[in-house]
C-alpha atoms as a PDB file:
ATOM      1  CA  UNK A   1      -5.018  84.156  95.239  1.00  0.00           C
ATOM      2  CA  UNK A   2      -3.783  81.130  97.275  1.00  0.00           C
ATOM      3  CA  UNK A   3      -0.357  80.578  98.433  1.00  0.00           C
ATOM      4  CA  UNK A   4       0.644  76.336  98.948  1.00  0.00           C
ATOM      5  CA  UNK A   5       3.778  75.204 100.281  1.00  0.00           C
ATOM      6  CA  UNK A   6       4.675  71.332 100.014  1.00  0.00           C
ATOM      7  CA  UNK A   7       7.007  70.467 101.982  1.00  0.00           C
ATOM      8  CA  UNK A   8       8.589  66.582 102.201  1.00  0.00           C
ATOM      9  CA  UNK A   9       9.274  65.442 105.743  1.00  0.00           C
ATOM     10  CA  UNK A  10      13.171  65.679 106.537  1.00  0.00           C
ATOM     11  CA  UNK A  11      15.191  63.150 106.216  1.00  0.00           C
ATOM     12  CA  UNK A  12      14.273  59.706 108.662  1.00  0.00           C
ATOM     13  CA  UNK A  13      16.179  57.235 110.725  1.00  0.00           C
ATOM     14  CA  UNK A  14      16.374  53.501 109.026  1.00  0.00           C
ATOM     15  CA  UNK A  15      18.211  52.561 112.241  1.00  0.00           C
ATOM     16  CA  UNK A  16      15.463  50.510 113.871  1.00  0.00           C
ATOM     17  CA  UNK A  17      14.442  47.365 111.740  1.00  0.00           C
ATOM     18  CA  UNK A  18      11.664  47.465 114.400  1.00  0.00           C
ATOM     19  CA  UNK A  19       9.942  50.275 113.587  1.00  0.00           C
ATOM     20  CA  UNK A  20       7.333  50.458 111.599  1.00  0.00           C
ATOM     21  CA  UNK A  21       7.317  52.953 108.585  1.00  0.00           C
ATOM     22  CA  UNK A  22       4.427  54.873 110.121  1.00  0.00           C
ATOM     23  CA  UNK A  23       6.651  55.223 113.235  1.00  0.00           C
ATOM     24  CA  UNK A  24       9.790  55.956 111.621  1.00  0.00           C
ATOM     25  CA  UNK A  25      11.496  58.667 113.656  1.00  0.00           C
ATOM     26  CA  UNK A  26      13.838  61.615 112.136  1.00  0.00           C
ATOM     27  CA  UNK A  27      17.699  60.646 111.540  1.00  0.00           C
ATOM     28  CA  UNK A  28      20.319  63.464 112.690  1.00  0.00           C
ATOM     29  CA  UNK A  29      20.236  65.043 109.252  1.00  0.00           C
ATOM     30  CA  UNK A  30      16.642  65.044 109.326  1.00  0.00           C
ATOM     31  CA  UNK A  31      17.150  67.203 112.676  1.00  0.00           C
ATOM     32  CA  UNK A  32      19.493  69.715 111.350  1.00  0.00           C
ATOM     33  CA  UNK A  33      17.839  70.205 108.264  1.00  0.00           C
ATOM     34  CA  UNK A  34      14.319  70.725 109.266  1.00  0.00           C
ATOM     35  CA  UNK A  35      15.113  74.158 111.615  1.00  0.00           C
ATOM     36  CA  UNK A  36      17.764  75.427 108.229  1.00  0.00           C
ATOM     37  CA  UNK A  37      14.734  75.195 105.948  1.00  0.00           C
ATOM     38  CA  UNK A  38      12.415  76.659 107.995  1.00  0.00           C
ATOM     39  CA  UNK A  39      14.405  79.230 109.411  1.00  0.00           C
ATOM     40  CA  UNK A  40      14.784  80.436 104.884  1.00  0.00           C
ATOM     41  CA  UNK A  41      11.015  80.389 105.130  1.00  0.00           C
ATOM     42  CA  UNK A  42      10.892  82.826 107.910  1.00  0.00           C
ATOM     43  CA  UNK A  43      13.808  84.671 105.837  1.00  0.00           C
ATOM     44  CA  UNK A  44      11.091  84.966 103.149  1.00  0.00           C
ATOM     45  CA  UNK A  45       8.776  86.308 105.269  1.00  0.00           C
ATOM     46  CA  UNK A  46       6.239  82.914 105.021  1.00  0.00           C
ATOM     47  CA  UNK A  47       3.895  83.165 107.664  1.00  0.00           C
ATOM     48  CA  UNK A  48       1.337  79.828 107.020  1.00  0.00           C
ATOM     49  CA  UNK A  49      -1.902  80.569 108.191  1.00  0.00           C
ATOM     50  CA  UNK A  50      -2.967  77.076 108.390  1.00  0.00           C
ATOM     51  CA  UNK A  51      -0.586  73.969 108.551  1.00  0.00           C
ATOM     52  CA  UNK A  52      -1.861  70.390 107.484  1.00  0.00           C
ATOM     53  CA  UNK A  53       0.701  67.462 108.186  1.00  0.00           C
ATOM     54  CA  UNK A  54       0.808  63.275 107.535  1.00  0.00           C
ATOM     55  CA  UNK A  55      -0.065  62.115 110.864  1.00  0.00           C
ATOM     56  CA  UNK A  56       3.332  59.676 110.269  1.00  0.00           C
ATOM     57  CA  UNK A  57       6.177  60.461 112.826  1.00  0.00           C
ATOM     58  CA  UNK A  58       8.643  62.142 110.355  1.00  0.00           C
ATOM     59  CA  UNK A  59       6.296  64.008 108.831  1.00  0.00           C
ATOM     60  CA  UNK A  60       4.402  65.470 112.309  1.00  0.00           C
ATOM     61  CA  UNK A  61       8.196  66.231 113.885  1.00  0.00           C
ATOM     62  CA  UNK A  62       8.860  68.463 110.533  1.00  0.00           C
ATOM     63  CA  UNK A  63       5.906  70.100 110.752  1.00  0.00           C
ATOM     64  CA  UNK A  64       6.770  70.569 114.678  1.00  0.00           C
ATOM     65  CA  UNK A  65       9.765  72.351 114.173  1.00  0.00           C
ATOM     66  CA  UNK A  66       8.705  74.415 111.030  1.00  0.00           C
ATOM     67  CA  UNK A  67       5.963  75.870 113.907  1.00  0.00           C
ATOM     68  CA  UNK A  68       8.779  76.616 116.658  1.00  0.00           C
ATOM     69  CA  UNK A  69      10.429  78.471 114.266  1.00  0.00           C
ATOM     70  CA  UNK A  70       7.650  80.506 112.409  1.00  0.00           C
ATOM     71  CA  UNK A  71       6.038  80.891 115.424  1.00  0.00           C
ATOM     72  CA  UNK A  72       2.557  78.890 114.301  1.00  0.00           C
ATOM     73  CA  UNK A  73       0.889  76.905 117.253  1.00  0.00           C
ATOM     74  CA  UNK A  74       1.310  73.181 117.129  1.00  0.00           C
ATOM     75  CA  UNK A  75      -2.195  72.206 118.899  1.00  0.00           C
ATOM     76  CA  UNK A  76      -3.701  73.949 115.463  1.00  0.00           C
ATOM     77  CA  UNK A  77      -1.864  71.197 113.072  1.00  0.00           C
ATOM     78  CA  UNK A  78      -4.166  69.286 111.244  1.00  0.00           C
ATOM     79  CA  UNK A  79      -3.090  65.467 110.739  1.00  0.00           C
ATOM     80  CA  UNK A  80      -4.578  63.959 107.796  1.00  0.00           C
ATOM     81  CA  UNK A  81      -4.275  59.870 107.138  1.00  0.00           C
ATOM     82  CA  UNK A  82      -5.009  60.792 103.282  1.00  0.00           C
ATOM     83  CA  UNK A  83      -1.859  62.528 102.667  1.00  0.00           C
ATOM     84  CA  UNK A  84      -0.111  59.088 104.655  1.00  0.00           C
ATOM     85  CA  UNK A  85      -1.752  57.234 102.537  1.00  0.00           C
ATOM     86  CA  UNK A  86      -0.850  58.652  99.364  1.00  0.00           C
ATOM     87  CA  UNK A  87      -1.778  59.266  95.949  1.00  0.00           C
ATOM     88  CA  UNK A  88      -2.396  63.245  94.158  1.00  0.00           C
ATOM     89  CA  UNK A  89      -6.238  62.206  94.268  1.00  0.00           C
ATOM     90  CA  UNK A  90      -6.225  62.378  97.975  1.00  0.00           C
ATOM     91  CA  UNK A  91      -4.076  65.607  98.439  1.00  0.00           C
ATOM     92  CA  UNK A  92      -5.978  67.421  95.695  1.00  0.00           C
ATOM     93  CA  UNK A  93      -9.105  66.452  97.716  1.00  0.00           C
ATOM     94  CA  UNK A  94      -7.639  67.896 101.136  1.00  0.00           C
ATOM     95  CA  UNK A  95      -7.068  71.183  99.103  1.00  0.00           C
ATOM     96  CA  UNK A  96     -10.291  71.349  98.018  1.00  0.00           C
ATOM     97  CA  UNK A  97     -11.449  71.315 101.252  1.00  0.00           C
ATOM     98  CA  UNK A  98      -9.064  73.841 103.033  1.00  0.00           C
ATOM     99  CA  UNK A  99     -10.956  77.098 104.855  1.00  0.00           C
ATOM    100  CA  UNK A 100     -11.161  79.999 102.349  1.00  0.00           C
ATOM    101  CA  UNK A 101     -10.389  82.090 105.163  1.00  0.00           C
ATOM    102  CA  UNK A 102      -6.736  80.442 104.998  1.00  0.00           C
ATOM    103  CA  UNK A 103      -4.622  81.964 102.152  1.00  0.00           C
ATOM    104  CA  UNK A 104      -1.157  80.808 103.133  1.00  0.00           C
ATOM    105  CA  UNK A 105      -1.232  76.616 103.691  1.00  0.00           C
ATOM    106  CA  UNK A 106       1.659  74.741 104.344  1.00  0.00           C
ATOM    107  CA  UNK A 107       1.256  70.872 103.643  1.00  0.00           C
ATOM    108  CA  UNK A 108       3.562  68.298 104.441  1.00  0.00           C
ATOM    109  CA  UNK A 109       3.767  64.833 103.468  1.00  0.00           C
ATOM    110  CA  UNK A 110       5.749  62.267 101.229  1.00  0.00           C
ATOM    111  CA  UNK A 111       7.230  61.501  98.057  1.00  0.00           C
ATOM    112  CA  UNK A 112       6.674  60.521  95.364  1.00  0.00           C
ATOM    113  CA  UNK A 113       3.415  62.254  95.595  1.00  0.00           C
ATOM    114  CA  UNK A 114       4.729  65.730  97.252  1.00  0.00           C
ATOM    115  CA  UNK A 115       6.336  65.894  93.779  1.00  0.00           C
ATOM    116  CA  UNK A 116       4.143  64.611  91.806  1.00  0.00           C
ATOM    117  CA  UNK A 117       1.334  66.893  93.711  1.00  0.00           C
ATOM    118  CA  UNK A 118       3.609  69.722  92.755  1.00  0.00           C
ATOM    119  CA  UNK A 119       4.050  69.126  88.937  1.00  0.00           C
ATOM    120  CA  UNK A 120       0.204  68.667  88.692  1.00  0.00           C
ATOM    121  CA  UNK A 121      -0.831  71.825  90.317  1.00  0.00           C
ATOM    122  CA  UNK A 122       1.836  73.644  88.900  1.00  0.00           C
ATOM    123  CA  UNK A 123       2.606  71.801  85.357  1.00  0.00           C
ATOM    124  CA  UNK A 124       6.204  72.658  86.035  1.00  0.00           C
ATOM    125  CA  UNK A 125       8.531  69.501  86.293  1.00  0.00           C
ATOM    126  CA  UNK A 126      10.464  68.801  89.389  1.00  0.00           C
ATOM    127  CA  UNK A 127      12.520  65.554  89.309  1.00  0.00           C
ATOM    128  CA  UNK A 128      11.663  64.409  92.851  1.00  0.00           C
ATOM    129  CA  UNK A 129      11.543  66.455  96.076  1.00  0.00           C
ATOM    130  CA  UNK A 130      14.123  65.592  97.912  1.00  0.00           C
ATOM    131  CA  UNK A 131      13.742  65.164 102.040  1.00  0.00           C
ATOM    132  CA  UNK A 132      12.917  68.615 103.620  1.00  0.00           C
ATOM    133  CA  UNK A 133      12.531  70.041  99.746  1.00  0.00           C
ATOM    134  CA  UNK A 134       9.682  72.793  99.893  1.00  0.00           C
ATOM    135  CA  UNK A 135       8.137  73.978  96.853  1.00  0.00           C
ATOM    136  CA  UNK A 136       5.615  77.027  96.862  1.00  0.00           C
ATOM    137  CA  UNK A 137       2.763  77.220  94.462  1.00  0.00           C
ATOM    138  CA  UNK A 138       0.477  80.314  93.849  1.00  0.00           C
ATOM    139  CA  UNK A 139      -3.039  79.762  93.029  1.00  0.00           C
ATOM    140  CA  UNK A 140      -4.516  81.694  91.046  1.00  0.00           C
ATOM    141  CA  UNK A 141      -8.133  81.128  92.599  1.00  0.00           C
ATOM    142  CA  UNK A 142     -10.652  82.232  94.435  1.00  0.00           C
ATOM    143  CA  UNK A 143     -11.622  79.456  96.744  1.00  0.00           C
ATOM    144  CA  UNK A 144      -9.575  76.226  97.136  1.00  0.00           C
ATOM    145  CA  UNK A 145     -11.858  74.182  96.205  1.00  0.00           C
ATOM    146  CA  UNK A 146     -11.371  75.307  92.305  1.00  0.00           C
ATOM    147  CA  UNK A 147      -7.641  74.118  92.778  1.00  0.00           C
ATOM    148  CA  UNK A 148      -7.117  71.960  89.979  1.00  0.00           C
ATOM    149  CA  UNK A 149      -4.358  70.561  87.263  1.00  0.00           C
ATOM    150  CA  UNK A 150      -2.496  73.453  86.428  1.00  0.00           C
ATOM    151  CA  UNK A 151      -4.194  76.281  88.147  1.00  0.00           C
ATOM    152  CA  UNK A 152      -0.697  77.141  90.285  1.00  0.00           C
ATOM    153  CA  UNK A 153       1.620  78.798  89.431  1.00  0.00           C
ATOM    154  CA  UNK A 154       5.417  77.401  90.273  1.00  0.00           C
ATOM    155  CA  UNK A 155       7.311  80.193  92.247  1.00  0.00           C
ATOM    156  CA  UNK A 156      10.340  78.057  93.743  1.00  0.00           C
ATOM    157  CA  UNK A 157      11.886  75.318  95.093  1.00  0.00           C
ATOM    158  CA  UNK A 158      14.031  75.318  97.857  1.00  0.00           C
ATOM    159  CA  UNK A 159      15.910  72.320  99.427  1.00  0.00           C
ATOM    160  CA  UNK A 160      18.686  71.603 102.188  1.00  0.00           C
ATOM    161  CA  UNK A 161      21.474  71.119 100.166  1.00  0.00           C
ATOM    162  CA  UNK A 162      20.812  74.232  98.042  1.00  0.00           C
ATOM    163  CA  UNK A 163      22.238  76.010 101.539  1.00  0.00           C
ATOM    164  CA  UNK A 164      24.678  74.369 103.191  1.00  0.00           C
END
């Protein structure tokens, strides 16, 4: 079995007509929000063995401060353009091709395909995952690259406002 967590980057700053979306740094909820979600992760004992981020601002600094606080190296995040990008297609494919010897992966990226990556692997429905939302999904495979429509299982779905 395979455990995924998808995880939406926290909430981003709109402040700077300048920026670029790719460059699009986290707002002050996006700050506080980020270290509360993790730190109910580490609550539930996740420990990712394996942590594969959009290589987009918000995203990476989510995925930075999920590591501080479950204690997972940040030189050993994987960026991946794909999941930037978009589209279930290309996040199924980086799934596929995550190490067997990794059983716990954290992914984070963007809506709408974080949820709609979520309701295909899992068949369950989720609206829309809201900034910072993390969903986990068990797989009920061998290797990841049999992960396919419908072969997780939807555990939960945990989100910022849900604990404040």
């Amino acid at each position: 079995m395979k455990t995924l967590y998808l995880v939406r980057h926290a909430k981003s700053s709109w402040a700077n007509a300048e920026t670029g979306d790719f460059d699009r740094p986290l707002n002050e909820r996006g700050l506080k929000s980020a270290p509360l979600m993790a730190t109910l992760l580490k609550e539930k004992k996740v420990i990712p063995e394996l942590i594969v981020t959009s290589p987009a601002k918000r995203a990476v600094t989510t995925a930075e401060i999920f590591c501080e606080i479950l204690g997972y190296p940040k030189e050993l995040i994987q960026q991946r353009i794909e999941i930037y990008e978009g589209g279930t297609g290309n996040l199924l494919n980086i799934v596929q091709q995550l190490p067997d010897s990794s059983k716990t992966v954290m992914l984070f990226g963007h809506n709408p395909t974080m949820t709609e990556f979520s309701n295909l692997l899992s068949g369950n429905h989720i609206d829309s995952m809201v900034t910072c939302g993390v969903a986990r999904i068990d797989m009920s495979v061998e290797s990841w690259r049999d992960a396919a429509r419908k072969t997780g299982k939807f555990v939960w779905y945990e989100f910022p406002k849900k604990h404040h």
